[in-house]
C-alpha atoms as a PDB file:
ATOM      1  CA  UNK A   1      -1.269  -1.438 -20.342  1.00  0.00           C
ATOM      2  CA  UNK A   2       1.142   1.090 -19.119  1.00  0.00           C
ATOM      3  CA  UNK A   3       2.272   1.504 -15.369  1.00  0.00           C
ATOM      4  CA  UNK A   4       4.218   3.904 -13.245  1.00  0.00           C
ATOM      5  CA  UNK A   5       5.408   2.535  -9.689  1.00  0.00           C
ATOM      6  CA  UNK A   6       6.379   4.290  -6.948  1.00  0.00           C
ATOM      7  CA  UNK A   7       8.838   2.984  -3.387  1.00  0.00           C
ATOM      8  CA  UNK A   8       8.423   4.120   0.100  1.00  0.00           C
ATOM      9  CA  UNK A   9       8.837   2.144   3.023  1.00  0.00           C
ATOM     10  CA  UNK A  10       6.988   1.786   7.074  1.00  0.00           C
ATOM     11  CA  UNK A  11       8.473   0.322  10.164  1.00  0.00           C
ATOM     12  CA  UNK A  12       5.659  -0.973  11.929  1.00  0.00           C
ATOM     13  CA  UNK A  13       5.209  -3.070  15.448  1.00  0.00           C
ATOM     14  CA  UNK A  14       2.510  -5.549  15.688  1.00  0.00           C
ATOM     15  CA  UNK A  15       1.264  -9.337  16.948  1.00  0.00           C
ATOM     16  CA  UNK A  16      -0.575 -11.533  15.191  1.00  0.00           C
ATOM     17  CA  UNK A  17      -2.293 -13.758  17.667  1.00  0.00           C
ATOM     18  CA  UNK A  18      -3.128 -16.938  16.337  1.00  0.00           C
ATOM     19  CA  UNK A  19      -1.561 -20.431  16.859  1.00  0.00           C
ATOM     20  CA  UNK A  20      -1.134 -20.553  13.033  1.00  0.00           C
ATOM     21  CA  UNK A  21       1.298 -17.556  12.812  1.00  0.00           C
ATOM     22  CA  UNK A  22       4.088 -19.221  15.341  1.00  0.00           C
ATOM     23  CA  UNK A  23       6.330 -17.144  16.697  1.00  0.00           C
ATOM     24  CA  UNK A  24       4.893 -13.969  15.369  1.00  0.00           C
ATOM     25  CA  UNK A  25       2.255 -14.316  17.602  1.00  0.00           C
ATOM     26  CA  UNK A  26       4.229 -11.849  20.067  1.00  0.00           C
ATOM     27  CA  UNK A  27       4.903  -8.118  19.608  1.00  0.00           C
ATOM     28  CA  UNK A  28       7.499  -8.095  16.887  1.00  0.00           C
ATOM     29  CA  UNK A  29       8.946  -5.406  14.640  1.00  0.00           C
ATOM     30  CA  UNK A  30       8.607  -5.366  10.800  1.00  0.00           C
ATOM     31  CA  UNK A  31      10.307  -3.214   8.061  1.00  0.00           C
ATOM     32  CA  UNK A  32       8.076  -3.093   4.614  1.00  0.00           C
ATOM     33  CA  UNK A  33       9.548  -1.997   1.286  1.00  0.00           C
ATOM     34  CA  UNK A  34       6.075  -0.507  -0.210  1.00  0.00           C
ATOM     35  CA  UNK A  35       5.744  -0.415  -3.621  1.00  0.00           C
ATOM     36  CA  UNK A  36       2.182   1.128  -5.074  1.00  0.00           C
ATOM     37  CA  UNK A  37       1.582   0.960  -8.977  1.00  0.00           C
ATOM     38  CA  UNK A  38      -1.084   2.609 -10.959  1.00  0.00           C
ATOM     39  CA  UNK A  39      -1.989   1.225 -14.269  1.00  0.00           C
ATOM     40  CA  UNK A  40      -3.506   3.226 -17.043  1.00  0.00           C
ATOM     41  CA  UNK A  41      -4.707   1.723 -20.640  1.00  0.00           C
ATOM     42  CA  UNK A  42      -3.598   4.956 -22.565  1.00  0.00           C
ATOM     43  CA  UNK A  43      -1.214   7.728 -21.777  1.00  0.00           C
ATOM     44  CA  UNK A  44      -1.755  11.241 -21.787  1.00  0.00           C
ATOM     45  CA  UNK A  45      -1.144  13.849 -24.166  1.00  0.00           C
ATOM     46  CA  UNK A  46       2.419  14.457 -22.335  1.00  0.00           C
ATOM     47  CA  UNK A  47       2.702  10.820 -22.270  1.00  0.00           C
ATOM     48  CA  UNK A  48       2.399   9.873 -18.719  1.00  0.00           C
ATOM     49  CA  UNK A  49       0.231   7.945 -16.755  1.00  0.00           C
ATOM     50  CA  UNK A  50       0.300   9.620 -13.611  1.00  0.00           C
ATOM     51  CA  UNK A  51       2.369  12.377 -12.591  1.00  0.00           C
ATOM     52  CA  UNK A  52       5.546  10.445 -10.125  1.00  0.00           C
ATOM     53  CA  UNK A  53       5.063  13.526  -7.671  1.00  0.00           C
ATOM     54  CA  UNK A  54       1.722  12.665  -6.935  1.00  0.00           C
ATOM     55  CA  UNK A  55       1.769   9.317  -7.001  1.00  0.00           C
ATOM     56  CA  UNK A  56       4.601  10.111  -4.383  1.00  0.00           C
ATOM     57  CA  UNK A  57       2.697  12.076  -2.336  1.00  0.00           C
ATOM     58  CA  UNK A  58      -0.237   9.699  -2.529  1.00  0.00           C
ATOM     59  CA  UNK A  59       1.327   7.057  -1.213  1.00  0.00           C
ATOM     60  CA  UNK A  60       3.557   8.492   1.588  1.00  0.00           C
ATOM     61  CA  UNK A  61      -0.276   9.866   3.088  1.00  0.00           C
ATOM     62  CA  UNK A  62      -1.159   6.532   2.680  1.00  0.00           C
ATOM     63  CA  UNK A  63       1.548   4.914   4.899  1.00  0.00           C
ATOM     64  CA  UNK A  64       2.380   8.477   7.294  1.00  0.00           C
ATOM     65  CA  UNK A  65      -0.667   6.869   9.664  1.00  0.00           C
ATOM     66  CA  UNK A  66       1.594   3.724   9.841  1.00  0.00           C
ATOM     67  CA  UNK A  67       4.655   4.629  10.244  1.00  0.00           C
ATOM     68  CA  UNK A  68       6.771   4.041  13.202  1.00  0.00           C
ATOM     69  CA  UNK A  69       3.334   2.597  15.089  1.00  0.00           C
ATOM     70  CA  UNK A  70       1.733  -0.444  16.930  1.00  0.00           C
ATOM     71  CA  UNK A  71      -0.837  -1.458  14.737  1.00  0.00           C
ATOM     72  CA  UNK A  72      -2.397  -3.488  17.324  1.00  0.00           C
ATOM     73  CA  UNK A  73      -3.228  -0.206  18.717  1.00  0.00           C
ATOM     74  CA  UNK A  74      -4.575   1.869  15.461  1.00  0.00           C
ATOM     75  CA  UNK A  75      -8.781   1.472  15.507  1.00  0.00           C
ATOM     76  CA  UNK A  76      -8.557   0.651  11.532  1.00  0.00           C
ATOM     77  CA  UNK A  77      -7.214  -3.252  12.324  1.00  0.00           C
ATOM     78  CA  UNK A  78      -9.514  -3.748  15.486  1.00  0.00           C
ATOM     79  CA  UNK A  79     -10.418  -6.978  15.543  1.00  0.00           C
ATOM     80  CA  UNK A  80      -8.125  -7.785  12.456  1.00  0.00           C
ATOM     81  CA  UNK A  81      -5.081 -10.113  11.974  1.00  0.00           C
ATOM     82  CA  UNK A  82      -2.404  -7.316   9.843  1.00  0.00           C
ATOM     83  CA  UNK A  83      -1.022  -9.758   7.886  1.00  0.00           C
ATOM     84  CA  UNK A  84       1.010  -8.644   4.973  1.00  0.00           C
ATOM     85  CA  UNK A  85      -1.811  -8.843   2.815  1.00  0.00           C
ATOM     86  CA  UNK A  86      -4.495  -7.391   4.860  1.00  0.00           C
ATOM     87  CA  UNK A  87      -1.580  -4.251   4.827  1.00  0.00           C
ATOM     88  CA  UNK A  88      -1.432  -4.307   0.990  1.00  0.00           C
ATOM     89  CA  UNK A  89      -5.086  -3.720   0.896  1.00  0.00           C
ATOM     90  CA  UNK A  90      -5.242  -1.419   3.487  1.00  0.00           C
ATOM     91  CA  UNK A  91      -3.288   0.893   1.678  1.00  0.00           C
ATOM     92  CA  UNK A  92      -5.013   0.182  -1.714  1.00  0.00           C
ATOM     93  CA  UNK A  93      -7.719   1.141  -0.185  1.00  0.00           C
ATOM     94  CA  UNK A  94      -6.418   4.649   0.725  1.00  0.00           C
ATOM     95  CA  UNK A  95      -4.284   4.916  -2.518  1.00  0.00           C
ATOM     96  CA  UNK A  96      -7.887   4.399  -4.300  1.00  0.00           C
ATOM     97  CA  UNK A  97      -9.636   6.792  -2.342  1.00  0.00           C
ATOM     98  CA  UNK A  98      -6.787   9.476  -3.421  1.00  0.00           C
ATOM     99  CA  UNK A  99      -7.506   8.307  -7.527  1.00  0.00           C
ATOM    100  CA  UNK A 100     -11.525   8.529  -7.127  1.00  0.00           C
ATOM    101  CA  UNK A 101     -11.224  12.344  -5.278  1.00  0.00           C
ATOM    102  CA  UNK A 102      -8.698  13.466  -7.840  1.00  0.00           C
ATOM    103  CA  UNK A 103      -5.398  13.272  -5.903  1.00  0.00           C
ATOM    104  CA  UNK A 104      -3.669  12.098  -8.329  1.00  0.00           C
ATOM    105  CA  UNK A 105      -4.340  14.379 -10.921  1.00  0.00           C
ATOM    106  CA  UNK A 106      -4.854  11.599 -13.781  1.00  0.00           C
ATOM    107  CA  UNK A 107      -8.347  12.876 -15.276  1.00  0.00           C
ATOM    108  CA  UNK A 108      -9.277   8.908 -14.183  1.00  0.00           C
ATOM    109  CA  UNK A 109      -7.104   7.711 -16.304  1.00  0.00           C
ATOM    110  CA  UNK A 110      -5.482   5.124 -13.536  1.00  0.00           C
ATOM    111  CA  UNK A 111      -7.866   1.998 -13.708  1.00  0.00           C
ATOM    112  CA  UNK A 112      -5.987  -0.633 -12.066  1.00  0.00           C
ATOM    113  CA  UNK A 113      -3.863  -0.505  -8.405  1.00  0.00           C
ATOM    114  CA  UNK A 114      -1.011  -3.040  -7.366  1.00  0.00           C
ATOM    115  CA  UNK A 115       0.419  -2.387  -3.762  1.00  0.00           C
ATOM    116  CA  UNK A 116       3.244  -4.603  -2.873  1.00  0.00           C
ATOM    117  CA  UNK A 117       5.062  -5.317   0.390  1.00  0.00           C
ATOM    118  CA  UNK A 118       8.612  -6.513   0.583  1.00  0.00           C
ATOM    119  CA  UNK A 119       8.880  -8.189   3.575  1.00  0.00           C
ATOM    120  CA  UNK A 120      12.197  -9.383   3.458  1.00  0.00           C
ATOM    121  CA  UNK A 121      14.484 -10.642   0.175  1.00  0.00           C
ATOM    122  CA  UNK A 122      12.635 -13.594  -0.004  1.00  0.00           C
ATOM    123  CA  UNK A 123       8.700 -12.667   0.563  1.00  0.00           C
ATOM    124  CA  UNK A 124       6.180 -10.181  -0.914  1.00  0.00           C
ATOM    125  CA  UNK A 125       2.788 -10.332  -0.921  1.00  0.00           C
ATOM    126  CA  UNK A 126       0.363  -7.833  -2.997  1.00  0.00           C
ATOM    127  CA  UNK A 127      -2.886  -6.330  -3.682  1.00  0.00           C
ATOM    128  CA  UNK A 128      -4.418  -5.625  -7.353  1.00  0.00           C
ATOM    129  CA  UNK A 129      -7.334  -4.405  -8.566  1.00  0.00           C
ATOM    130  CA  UNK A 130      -9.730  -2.326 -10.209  1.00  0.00           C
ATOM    131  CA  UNK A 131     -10.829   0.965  -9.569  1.00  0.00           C
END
């Protein structure tokens, strides 16, 4: 399996309001290293797997709605806890809608997505899976 990963990073405000989550049950601040990956089982005849650009672009459209906002205010986590990992597959989600309408220019070639956030030096949590 062959992979390409791309970097790009959100600031983000947001609560998590349960008992379980402790102290970031209040409005806090967050800074996520974002790391996307798209996997492909054979490269193509240039020998890439998907072109960096557009992986690039594909993923900075997937965090630009993110960026710099209260999440507790965005109508996509109504009624949703945005954990690290409910993030991870947020953004999946939109990095996989930009593979099945051709965004990434990989004549479907990318089968497999892995979105990681950093959240600090010492904790990461990710989403993988098939398209």
């Amino acid at each position: 399996m062959f992979a390409v990963e791309v970097r790009d990073h959100i600031m983000i405000a947001h609560s998590l309001p349960a008992e379980v989550f402790g102290p970031a049950q209040g409005m806090h601040g967050a800074t996520f290293i974002v790391d996307a990956a798209f996997f492909a089982e054979r490269l193509d005849a240039h020998g890439i797997v998907v072109d960096i650009g557009l992986a690039t672009e594909a993923l900075g459209a997937a965090l630009a709605p993110l960026k710099y906002r209260n999440l507790d205010t965005l109508p996509a986590f109504e009624g949703r806890f945005t954990t690290t990992e409910a993030l991870c597959a947020h953004i999946w989600e939109s990095l996989r809608d930009a593979a099945r309408t051709g965004r990434l220019g990989d004549d479907g070639r990318v089968s497999r997505l892995r979105v990681t956030l950093h959240e600090s030096h010492v904790a990461r949590a990710w989403y993988d899976g098939k398209l």
